[in-house]
N, C-alpha and C. Protein backbone atom coordinates (compact mmCIF):
# COMPACT_ATOMS: atom_id res chain seq x y z
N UNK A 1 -43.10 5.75 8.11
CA UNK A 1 -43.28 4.35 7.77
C UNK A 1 -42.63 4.04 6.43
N UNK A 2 -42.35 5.09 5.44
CA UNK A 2 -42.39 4.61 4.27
C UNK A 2 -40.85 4.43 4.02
N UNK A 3 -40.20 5.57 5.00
CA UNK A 3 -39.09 6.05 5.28
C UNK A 3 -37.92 4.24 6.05
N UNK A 4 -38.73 4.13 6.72
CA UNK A 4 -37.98 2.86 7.38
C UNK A 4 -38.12 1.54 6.47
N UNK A 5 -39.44 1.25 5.75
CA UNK A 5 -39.45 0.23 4.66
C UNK A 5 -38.00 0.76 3.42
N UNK A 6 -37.97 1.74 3.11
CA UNK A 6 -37.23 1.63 2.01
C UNK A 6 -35.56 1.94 2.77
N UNK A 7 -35.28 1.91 4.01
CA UNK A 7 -34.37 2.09 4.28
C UNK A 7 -33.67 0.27 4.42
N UNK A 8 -35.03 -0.96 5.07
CA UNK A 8 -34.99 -2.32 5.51
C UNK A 8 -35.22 -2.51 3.93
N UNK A 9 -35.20 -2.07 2.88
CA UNK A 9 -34.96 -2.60 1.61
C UNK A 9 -33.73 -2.48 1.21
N UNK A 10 -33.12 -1.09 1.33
CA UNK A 10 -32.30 -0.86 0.69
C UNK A 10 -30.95 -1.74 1.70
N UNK A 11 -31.11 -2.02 2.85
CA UNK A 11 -29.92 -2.52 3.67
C UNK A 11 -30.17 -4.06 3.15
N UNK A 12 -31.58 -4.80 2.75
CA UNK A 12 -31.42 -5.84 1.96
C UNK A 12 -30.75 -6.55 0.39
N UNK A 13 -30.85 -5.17 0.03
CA UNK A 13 -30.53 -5.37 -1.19
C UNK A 13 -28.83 -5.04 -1.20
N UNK A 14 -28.75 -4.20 -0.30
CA UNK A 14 -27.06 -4.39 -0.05
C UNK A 14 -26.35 -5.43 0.75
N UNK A 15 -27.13 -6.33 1.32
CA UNK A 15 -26.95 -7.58 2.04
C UNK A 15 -26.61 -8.46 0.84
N UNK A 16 -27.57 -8.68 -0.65
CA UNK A 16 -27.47 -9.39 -1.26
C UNK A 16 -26.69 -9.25 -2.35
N UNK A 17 -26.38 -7.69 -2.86
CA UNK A 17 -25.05 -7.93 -3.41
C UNK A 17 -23.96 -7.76 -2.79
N UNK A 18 -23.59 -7.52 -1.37
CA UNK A 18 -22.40 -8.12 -1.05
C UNK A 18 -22.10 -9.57 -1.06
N UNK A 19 -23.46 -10.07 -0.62
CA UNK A 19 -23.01 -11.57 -0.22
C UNK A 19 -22.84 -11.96 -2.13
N UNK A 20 -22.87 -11.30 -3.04
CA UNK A 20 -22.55 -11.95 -4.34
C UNK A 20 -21.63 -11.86 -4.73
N UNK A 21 -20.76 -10.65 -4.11
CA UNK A 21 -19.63 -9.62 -4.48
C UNK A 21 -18.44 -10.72 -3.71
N UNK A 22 -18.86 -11.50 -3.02
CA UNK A 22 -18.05 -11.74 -1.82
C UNK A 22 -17.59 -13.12 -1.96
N UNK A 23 -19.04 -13.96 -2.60
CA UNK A 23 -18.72 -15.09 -3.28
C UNK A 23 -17.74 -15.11 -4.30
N UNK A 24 -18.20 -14.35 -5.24
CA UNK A 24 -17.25 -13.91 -6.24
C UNK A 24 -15.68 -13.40 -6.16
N UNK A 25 -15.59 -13.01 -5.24
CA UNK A 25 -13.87 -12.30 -4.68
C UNK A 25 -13.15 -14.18 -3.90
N UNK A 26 -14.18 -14.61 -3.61
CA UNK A 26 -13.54 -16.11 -2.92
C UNK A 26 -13.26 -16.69 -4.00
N UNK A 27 -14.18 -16.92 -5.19
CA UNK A 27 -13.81 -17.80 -6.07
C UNK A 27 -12.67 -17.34 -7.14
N UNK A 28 -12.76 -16.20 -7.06
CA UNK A 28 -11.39 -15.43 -7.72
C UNK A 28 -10.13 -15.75 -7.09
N UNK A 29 -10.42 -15.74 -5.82
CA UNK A 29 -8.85 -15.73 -4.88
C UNK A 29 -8.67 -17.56 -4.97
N UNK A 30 -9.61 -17.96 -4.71
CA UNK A 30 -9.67 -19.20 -4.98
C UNK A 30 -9.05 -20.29 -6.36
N UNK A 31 -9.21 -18.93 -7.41
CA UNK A 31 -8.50 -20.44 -8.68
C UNK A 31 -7.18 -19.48 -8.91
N UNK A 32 -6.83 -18.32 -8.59
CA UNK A 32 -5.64 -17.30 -8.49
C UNK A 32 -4.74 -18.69 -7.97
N UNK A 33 -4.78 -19.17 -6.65
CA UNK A 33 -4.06 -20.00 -5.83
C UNK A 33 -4.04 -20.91 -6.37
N UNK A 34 -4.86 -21.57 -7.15
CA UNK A 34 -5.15 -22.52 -7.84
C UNK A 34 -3.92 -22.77 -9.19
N UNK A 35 -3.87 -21.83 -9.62
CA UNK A 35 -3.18 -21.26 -10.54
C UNK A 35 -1.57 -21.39 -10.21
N UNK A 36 -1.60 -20.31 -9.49
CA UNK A 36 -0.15 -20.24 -8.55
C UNK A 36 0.45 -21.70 -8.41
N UNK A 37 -0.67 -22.55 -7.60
CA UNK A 37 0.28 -23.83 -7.38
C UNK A 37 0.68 -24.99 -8.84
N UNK A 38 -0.29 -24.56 -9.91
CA UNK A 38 -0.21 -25.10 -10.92
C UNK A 38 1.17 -24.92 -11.93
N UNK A 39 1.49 -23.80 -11.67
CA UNK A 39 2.34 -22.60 -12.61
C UNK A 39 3.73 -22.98 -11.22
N UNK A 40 3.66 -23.29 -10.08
CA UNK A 40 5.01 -23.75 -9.55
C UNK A 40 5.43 -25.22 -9.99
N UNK A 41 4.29 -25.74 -9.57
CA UNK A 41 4.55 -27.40 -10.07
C UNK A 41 5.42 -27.43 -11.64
N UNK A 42 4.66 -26.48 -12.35
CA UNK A 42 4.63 -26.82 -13.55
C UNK A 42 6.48 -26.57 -13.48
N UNK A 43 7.10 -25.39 -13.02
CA UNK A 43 8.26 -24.46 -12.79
C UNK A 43 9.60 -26.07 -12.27
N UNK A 44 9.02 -26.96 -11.66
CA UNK A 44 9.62 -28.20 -11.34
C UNK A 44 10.29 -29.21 -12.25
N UNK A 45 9.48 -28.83 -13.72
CA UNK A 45 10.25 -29.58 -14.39
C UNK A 45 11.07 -28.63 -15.44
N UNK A 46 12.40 -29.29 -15.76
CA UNK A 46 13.39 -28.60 -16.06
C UNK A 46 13.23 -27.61 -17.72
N UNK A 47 12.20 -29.02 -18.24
CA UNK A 47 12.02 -28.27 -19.75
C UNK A 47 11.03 -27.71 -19.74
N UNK A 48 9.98 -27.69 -19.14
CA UNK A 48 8.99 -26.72 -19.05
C UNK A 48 9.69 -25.24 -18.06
N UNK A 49 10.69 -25.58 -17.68
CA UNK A 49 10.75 -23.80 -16.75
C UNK A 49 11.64 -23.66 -17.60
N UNK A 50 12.36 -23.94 -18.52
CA UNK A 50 13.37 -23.39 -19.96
C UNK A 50 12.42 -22.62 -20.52
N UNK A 51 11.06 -23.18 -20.58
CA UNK A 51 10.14 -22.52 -21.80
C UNK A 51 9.57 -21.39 -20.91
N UNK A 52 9.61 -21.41 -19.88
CA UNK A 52 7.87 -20.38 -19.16
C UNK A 52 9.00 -18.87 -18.56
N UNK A 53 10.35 -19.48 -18.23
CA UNK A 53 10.97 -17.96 -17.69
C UNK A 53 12.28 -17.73 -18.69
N UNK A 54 12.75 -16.52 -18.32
CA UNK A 54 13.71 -16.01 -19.07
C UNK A 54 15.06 -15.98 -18.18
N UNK A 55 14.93 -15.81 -16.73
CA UNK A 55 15.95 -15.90 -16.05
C UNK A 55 16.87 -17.00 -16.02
N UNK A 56 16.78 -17.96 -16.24
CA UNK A 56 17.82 -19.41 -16.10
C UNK A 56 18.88 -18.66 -17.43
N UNK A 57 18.61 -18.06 -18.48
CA UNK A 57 19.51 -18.07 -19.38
C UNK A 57 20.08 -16.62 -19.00
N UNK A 58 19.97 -16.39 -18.35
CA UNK A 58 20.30 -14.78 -17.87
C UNK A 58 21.60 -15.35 -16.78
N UNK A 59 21.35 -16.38 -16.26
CA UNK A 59 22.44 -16.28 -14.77
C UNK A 59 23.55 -17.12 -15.24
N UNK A 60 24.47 -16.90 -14.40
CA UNK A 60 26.16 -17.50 -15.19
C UNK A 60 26.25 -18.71 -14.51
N UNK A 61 27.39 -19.00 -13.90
CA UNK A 61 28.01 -19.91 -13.84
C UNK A 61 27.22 -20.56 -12.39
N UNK A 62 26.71 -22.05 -12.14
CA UNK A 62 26.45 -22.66 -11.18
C UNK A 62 27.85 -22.38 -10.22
N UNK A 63 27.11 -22.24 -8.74
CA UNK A 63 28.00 -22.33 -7.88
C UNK A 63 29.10 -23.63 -7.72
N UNK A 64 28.59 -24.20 -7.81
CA UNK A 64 28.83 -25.50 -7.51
C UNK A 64 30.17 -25.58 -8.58
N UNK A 65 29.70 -25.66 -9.91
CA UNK A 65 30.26 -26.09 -11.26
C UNK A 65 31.72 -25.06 -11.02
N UNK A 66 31.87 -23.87 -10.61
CA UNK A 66 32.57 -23.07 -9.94
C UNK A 66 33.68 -23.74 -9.00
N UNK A 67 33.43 -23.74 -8.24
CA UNK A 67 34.29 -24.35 -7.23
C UNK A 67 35.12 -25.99 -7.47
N UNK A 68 34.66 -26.71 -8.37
CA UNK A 68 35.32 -27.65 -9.38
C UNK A 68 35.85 -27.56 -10.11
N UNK A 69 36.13 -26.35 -10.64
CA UNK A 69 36.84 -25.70 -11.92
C UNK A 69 37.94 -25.27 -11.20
N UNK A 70 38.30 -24.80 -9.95
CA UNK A 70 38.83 -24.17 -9.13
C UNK A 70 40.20 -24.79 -8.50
């Protein structure tokens, strides 16, 4: 008897921190994406993605600007 109570405890108490563990992993993944779409938007305007990456000053010549020179 004592054996099956603490076994229907212990599967409760692991019921209740998963379901906390689980909330918690949603709301994580949840402002991550949140984030992500904030940090692309943001990537849209020209003087803010001068400031946030390093690659635009790294790459050469526009294709385009190329083939007019040509």
């Amino acid at each position: 008897m004592n054996n099956r109570h603490s076994s229907r405890r212990y599967e409760r108490l692991y019921y209740v921190l998963s379901k906390r563990m689980e909330r918690r992993a949603l709301i994580l993944i949840t402002s991550l994406l949140i984030l992500l779409v904030i940090y692309q938007l943001l990537l849209l305007v020209p003087d803010m993605k001068r400031n946030m990456t390093s690659i635009d000053r790294l790459e050469g010549t526009p294709i385009q600007m190329q083939t007019l020179h040509e």
